[in-house]
C-alpha atoms as a PDB file:
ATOM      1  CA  UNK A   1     -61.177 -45.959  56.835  1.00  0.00           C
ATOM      2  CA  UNK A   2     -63.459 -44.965  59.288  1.00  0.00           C
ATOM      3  CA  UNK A   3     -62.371 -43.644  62.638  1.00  0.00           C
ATOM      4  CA  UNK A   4     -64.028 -42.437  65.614  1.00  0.00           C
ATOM      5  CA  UNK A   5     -63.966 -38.597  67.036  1.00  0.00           C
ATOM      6  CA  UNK A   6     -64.792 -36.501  69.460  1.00  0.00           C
ATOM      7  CA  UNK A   7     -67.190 -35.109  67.391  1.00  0.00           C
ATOM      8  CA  UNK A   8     -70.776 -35.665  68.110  1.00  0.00           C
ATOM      9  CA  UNK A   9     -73.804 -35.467  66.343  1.00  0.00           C
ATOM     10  CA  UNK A  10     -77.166 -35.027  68.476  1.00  0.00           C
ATOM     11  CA  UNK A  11     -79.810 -37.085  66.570  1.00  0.00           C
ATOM     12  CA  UNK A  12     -82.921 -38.721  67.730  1.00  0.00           C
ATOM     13  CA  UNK A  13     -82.883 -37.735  71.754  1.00  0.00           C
ATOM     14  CA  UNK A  14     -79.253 -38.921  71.785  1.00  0.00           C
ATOM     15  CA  UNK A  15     -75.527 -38.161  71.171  1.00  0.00           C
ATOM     16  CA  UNK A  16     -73.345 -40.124  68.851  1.00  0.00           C
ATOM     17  CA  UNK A  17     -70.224 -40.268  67.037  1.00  0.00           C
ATOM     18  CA  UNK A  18     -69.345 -38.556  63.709  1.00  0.00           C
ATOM     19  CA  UNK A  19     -67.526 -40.996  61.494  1.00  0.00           C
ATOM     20  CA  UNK A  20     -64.410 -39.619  60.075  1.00  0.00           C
ATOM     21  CA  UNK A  21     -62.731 -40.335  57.095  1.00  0.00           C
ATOM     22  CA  UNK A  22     -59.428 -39.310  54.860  1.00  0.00           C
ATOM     23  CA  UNK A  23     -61.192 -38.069  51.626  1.00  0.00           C
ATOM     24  CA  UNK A  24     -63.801 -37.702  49.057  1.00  0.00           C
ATOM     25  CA  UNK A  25     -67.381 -36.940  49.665  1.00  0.00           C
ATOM     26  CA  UNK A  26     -69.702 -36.948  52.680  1.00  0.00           C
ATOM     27  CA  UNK A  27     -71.561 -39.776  53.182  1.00  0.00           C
ATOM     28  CA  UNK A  28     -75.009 -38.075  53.432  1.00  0.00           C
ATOM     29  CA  UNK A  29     -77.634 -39.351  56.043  1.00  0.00           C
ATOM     30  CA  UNK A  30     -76.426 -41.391  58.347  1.00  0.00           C
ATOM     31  CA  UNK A  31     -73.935 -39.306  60.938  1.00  0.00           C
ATOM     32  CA  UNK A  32     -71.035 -40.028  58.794  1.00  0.00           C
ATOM     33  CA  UNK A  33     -68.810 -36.925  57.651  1.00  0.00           C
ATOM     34  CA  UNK A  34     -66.081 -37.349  55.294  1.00  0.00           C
ATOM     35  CA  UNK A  35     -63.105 -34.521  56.652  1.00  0.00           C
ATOM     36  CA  UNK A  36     -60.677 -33.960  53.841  1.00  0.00           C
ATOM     37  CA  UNK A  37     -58.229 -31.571  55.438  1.00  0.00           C
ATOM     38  CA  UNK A  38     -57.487 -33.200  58.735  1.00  0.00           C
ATOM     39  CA  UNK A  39     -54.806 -30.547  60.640  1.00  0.00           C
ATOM     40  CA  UNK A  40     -54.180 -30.326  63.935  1.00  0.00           C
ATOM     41  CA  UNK A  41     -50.985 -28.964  66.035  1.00  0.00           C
ATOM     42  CA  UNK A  42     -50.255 -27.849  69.456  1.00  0.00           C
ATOM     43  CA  UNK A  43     -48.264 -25.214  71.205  1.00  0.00           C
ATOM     44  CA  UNK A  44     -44.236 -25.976  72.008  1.00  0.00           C
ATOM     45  CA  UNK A  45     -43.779 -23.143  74.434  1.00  0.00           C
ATOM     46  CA  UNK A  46     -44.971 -19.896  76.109  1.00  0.00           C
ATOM     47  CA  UNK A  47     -45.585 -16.906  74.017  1.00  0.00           C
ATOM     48  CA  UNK A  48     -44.785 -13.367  76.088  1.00  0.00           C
ATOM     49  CA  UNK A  49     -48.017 -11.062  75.368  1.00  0.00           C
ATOM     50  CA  UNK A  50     -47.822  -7.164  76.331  1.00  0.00           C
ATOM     51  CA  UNK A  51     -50.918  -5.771  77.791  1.00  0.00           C
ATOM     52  CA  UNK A  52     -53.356  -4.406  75.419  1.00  0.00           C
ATOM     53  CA  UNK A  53     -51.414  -5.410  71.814  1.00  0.00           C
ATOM     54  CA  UNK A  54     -52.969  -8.476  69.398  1.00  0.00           C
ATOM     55  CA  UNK A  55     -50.056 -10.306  69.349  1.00  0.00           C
ATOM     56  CA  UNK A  56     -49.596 -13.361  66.819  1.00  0.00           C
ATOM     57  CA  UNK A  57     -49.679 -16.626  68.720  1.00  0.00           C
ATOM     58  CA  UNK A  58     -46.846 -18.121  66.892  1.00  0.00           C
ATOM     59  CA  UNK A  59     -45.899 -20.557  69.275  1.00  0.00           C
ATOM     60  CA  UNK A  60     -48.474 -23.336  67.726  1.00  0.00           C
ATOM     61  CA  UNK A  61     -45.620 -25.143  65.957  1.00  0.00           C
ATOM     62  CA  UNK A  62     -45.665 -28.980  66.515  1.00  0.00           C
ATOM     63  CA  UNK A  63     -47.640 -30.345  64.319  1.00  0.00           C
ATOM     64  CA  UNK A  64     -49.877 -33.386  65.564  1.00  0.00           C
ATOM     65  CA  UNK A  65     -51.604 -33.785  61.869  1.00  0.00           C
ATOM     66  CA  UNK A  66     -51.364 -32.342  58.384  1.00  0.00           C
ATOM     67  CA  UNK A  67     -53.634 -34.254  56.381  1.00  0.00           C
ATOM     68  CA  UNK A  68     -53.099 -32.202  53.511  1.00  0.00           C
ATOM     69  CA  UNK A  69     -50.037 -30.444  53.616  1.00  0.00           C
ATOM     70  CA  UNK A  70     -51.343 -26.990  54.466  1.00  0.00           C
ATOM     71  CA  UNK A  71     -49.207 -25.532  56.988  1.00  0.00           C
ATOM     72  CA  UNK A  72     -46.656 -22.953  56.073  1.00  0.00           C
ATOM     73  CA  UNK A  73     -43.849 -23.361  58.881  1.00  0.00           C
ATOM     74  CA  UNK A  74     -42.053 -20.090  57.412  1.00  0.00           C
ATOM     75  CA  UNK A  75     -45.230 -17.655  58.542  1.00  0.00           C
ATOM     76  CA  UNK A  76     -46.372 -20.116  61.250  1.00  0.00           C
ATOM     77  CA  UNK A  77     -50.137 -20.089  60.001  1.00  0.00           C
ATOM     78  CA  UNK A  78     -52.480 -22.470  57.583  1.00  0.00           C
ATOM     79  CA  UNK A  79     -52.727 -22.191  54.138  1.00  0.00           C
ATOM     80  CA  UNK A  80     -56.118 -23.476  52.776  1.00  0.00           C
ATOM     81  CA  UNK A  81     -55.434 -25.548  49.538  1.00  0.00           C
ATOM     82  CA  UNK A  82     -58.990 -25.959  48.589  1.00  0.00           C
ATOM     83  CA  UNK A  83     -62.134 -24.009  48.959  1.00  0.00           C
ATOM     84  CA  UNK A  84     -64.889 -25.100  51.383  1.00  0.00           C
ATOM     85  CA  UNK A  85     -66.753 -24.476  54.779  1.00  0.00           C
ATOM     86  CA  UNK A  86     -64.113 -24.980  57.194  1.00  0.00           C
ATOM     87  CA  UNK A  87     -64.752 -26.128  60.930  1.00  0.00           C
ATOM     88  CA  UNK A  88     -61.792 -24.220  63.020  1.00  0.00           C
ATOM     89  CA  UNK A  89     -61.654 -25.179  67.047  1.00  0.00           C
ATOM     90  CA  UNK A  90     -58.575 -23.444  68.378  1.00  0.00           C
ATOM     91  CA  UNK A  91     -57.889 -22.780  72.473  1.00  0.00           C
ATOM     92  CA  UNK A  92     -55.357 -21.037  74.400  1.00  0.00           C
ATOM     93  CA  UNK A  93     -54.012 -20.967  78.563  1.00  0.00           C
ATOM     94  CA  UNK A  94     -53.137 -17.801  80.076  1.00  0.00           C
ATOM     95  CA  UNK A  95     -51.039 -17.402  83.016  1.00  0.00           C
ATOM     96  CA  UNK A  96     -53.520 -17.716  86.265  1.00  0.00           C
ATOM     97  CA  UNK A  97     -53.575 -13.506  86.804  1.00  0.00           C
ATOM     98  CA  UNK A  98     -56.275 -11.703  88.195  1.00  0.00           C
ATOM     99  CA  UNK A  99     -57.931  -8.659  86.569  1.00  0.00           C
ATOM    100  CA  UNK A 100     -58.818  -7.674  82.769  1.00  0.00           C
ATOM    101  CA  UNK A 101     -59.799  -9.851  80.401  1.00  0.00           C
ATOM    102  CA  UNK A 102     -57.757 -12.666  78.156  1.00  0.00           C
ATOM    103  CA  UNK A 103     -59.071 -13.136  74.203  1.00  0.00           C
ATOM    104  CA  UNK A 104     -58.067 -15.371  72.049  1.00  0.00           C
ATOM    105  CA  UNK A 105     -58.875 -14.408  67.752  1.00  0.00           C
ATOM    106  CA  UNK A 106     -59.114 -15.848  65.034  1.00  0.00           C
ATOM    107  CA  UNK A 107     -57.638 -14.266  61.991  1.00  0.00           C
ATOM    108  CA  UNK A 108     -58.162 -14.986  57.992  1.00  0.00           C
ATOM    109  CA  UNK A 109     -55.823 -13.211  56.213  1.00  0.00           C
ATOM    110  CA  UNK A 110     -54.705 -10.432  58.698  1.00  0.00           C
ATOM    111  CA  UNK A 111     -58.683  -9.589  59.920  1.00  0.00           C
ATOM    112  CA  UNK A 112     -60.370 -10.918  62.754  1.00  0.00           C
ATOM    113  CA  UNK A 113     -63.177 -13.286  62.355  1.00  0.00           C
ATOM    114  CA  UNK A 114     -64.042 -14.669  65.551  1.00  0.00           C
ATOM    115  CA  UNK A 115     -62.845 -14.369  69.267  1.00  0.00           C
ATOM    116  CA  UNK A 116     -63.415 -15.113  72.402  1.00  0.00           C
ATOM    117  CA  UNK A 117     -62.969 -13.465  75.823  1.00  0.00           C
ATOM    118  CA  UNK A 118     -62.564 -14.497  79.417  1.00  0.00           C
ATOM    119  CA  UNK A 119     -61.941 -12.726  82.889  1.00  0.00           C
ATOM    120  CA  UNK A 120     -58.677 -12.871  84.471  1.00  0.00           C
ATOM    121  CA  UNK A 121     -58.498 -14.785  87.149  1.00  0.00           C
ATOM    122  CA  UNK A 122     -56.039 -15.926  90.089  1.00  0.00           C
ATOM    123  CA  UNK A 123     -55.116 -19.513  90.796  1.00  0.00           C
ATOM    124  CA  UNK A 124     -55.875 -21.150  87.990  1.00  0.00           C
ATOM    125  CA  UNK A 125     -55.111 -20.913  84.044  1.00  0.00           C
ATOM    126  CA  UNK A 126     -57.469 -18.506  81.894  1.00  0.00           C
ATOM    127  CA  UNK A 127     -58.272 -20.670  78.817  1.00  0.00           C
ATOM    128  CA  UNK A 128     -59.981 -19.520  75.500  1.00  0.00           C
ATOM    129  CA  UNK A 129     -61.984 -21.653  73.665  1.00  0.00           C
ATOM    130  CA  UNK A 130     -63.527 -20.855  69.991  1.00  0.00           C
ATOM    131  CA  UNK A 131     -65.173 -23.011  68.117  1.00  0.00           C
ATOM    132  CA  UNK A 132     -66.080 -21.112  64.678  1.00  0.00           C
ATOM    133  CA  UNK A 133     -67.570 -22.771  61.239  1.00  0.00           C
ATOM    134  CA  UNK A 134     -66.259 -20.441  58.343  1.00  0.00           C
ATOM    135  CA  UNK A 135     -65.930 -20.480  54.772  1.00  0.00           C
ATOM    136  CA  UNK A 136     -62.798 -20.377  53.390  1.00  0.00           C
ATOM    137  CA  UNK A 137     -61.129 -19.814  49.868  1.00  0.00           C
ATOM    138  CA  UNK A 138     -58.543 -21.431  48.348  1.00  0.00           C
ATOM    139  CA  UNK A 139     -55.124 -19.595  49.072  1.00  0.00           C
ATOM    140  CA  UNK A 140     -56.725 -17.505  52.529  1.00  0.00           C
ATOM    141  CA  UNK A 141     -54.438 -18.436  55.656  1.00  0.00           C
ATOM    142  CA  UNK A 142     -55.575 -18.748  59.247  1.00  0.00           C
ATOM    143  CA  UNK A 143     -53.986 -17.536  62.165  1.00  0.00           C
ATOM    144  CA  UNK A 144     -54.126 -17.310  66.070  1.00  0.00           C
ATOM    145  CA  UNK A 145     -54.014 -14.277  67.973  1.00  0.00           C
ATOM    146  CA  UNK A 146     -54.100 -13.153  71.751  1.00  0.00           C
ATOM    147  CA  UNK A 147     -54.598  -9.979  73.342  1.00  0.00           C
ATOM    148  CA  UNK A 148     -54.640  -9.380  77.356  1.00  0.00           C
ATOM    149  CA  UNK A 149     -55.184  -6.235  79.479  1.00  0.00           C
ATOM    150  CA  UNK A 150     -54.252  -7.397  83.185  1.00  0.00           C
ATOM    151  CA  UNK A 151     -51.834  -4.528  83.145  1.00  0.00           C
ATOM    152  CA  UNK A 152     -48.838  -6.326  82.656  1.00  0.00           C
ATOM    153  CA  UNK A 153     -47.405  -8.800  80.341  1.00  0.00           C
ATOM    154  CA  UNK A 154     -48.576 -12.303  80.513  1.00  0.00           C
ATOM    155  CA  UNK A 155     -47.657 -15.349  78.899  1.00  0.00           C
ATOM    156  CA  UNK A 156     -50.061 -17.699  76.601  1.00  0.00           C
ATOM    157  CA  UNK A 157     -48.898 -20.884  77.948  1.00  0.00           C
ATOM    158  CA  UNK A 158     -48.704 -24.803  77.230  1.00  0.00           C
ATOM    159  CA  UNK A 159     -50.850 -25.942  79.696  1.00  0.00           C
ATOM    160  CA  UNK A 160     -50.842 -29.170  81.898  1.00  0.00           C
ATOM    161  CA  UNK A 161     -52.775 -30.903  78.752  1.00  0.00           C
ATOM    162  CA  UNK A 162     -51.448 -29.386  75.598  1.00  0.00           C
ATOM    163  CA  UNK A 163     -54.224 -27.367  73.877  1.00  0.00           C
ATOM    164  CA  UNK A 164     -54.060 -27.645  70.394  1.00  0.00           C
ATOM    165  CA  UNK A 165     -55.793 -25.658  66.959  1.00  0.00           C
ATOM    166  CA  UNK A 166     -57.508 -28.224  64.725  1.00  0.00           C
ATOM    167  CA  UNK A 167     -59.023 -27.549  61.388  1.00  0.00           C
ATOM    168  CA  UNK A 168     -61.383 -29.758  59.362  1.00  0.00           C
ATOM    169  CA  UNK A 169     -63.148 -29.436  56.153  1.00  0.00           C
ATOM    170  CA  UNK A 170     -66.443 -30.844  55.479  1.00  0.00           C
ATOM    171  CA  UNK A 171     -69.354 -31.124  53.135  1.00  0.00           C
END
């Protein structure tokens, strides 16, 4: 079954679709990807981070989609169940504070990977967004991580839209 996503490919002077797809190969050549892990889950509350310490973002706990069974509810992070080159999008909301910085990190198995890092600021939510293509074994886990330095604790929020960690694999 073919579905439509958010994804877009830029081909020919324009932007269009990716074609999605629950399993087997890519299609090859004509902007259709086959995703056989589909996951996707959002946050169901705030999450209390200290000033200056990487704390776990374990709050990303409803799941929205688990394709493939790879989410391990006892350590609140994904499991990958086969090996591949992994597309990982994952965002976080801050509390609006001014001053420091708020970074959001992606972790495979207990090491940073990626981040990203935005300036505190007052009135409105801070909000991470990484967007990171990796490749990943079979039996490595993913995992979310936050630090802050405003000075204070602040929390890593729901947000007025939920923001939400997706994975995809893809070939």
């Amino acid at each position: 079954m073919i579905r439509t996503s958010k994804l877009k490919l830029y081909k020919d002077g324009a932007w269009t679709p990716v074609g999605l797809s629950g399993g087997g190969t890519g299609g090859g050549g004509g902007g259709t990807t086959t995703f056989d892990t589909n996951f996707s889950i959002k946050m169901s509350g705030v999450k209390a981070v200290a000033s200056g310490a990487y704390t776990k973002i374990d709050k990303y706990d409803t799941i929205i989609i688990d394709g493939n069974t790879e989410w391990d509810a006892a350590n609140l992070r994904w499991v990958c169940k086969t090996t591949g080159t992994y597309i990982i999008n994952a965002t976080l909301a801050w509390t609006a504070a001014a001053g420091g910085y708020r970074n959001l990190y992606i972790y495979i198995d207990g090491a940073s990977v990626q981040g990203n890092s935005v300036a505190g600021v007052t009135g409105v939510s801070n909000n991470n967004i990484i967007l990171y293509k990796k490749e990943i074994t079979a039996g490595q886990y993913v995992e979310l991580y936050g630090l802050q330095n405003s000075g204070g604790s602040l929390n890593a929020i729901v947000g007025t839209t939920p923001f939400e960690w997706q994975i995809w694999r893809y070939k």
